[in-house]
C-alpha atoms as a PDB file:
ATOM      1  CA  UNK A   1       0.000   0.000   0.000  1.00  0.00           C
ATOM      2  CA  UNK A   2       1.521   3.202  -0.591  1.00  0.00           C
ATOM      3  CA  UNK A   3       1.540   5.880   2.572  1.00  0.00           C
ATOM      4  CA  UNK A   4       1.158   9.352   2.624  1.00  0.00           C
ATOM      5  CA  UNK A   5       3.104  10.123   5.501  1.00  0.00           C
ATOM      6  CA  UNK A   6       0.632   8.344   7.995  1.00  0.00           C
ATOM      7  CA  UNK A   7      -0.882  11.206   9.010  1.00  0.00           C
ATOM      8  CA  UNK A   8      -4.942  12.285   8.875  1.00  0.00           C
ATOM      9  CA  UNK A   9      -4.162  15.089   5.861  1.00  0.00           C
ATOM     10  CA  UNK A  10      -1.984  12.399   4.473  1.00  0.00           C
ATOM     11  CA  UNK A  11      -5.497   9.981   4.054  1.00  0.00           C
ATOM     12  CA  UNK A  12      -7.233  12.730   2.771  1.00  0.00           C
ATOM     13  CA  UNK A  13      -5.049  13.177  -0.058  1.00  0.00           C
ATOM     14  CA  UNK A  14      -5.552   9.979  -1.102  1.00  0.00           C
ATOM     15  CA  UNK A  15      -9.090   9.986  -0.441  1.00  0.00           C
ATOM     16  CA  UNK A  16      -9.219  13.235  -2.638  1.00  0.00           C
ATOM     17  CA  UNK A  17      -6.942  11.523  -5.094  1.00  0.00           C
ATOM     18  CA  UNK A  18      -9.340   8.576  -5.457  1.00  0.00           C
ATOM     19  CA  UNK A  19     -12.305  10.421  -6.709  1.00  0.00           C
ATOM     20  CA  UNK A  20     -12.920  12.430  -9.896  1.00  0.00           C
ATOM     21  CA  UNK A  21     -11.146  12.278 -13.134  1.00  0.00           C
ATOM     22  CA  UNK A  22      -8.416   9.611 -11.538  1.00  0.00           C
ATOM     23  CA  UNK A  23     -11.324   7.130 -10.270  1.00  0.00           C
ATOM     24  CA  UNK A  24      -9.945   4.258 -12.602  1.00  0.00           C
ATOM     25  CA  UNK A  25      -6.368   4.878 -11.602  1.00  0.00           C
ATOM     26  CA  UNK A  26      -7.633   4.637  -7.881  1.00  0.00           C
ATOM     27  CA  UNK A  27      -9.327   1.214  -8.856  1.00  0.00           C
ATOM     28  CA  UNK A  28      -5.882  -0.603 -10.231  1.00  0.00           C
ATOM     29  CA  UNK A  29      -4.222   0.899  -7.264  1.00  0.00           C
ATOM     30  CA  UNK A  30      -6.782  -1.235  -5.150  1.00  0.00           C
ATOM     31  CA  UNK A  31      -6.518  -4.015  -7.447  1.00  0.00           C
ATOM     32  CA  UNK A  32      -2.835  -3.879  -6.785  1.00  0.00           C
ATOM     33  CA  UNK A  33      -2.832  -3.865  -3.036  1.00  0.00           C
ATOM     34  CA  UNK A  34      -5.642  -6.685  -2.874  1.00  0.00           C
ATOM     35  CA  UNK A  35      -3.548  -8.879  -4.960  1.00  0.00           C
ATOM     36  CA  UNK A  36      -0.660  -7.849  -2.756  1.00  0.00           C
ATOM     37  CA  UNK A  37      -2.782  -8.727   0.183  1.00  0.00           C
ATOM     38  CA  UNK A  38      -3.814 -11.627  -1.358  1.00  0.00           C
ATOM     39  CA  UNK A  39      -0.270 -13.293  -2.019  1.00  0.00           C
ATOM     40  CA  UNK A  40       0.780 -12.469   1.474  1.00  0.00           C
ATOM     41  CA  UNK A  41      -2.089 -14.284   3.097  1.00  0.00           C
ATOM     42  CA  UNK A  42      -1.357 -16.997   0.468  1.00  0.00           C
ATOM     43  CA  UNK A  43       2.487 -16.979   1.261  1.00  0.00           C
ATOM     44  CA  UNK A  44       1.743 -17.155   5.195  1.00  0.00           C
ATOM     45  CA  UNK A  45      -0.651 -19.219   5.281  1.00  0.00           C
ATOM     46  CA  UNK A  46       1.810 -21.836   3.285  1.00  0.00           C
ATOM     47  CA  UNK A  47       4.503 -20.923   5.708  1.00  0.00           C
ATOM     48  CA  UNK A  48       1.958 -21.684   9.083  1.00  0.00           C
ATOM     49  CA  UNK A  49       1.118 -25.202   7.479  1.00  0.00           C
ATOM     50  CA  UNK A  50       4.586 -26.103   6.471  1.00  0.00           C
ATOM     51  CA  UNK A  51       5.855 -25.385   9.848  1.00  0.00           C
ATOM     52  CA  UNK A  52       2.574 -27.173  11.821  1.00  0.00           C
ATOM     53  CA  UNK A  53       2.831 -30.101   9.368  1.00  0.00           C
ATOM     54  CA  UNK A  54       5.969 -31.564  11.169  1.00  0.00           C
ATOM     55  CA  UNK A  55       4.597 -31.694  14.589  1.00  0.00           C
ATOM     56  CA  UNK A  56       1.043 -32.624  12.812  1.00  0.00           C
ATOM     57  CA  UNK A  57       3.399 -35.891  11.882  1.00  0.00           C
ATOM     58  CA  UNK A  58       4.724 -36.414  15.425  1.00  0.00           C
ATOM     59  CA  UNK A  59       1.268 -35.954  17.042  1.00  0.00           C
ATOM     60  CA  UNK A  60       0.211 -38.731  14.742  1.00  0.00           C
ATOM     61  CA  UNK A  61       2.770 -41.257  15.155  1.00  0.00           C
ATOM     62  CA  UNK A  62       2.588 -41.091  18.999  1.00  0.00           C
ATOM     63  CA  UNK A  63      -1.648 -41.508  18.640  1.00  0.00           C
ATOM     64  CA  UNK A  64      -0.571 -44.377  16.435  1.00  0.00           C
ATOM     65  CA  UNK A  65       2.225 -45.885  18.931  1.00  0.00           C
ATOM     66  CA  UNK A  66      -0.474 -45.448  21.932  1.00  0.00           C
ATOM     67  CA  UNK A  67      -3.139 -46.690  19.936  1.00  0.00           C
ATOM     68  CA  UNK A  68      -1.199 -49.927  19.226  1.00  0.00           C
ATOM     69  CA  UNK A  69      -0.190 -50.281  22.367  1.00  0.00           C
ATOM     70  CA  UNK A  70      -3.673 -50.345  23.768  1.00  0.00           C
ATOM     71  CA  UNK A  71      -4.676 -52.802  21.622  1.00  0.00           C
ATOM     72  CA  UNK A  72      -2.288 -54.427  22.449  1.00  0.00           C
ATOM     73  CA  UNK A  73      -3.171 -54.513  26.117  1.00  0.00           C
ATOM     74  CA  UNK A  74      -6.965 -55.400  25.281  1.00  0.00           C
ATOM     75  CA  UNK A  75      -6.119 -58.625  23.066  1.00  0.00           C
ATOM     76  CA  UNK A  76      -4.187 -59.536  26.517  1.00  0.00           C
ATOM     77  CA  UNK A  77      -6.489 -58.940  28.201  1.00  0.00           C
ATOM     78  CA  UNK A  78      -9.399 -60.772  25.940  1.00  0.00           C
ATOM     79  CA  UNK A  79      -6.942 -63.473  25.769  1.00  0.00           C
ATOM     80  CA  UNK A  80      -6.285 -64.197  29.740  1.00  0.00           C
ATOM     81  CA  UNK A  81     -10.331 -63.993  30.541  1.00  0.00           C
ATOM     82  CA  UNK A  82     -12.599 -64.479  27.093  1.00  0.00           C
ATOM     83  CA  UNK A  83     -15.610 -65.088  29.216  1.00  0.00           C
ATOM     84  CA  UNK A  84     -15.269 -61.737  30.932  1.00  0.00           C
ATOM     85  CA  UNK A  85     -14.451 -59.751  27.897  1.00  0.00           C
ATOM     86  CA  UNK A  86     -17.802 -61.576  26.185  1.00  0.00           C
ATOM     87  CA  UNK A  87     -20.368 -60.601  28.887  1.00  0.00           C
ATOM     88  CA  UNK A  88     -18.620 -57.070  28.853  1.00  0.00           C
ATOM     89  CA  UNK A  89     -19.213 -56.651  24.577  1.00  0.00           C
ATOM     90  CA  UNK A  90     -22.504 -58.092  25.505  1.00  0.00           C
ATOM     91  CA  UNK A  91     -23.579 -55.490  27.822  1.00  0.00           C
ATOM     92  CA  UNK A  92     -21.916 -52.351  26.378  1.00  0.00           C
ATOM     93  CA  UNK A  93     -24.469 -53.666  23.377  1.00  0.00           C
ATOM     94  CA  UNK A  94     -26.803 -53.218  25.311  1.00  0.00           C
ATOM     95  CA  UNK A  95     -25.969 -50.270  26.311  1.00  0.00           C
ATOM     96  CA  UNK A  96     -25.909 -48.706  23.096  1.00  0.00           C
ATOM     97  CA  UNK A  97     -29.099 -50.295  22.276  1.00  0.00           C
ATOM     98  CA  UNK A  98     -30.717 -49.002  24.888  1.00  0.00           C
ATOM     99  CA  UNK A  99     -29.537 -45.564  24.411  1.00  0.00           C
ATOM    100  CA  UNK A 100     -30.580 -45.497  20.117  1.00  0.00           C
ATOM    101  CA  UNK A 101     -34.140 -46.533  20.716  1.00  0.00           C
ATOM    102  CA  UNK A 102     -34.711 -43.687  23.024  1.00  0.00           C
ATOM    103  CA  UNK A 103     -33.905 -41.667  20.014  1.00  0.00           C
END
């Protein structure tokens, strides 16, 4: 954007400069600044996601590594008492059940 100096008769030079016989020079410089605008939102947005994507990736593989894990734990667990885990599945069905046919 160009400044005038940043000061109040500064914006109302360009104001003034805006209007009458230079209205379409006005318009391209607003073109200009919006497509200015434009690629600098574009550029730092691309910068924000670049920089989030690499913890994005470490926040995923530690989900992943805990999510294992706990599987893991639960197909012990399954394993060492099936009867247990069965009449547990059976009533969290239940459950559920119960709770959709209210709805």
């Amino acid at each position: 954007m160009k400044e005038h100096g940043g000061t109040v008769q500064g914006a109302n030079d360009t104001a003034k400069s805006s209007t009458g016989s230079g209205h379409d020079g006005g318009m391209d410089d607003i073109r200009a600044d919006l497509k200015a605008l434009k690629d600098d939102i574009g550029s730092l947005v691309k910068k924000l996601f670049d920089e989030n994507m690499d913890l994005l990736k470490n926040v995923k593989e530690q989900v992943v590594d805990k999510a294992g894990d706990a599987a893991g734990i639960a197909e012990d667990k399954i394993k060492s008492r099936p009867l247990l885990a069965l009449l547990m599945a059976f009533l969290v069905g239940l459950l559920f059940g119960g709770l959709m046919r209210r709805r």
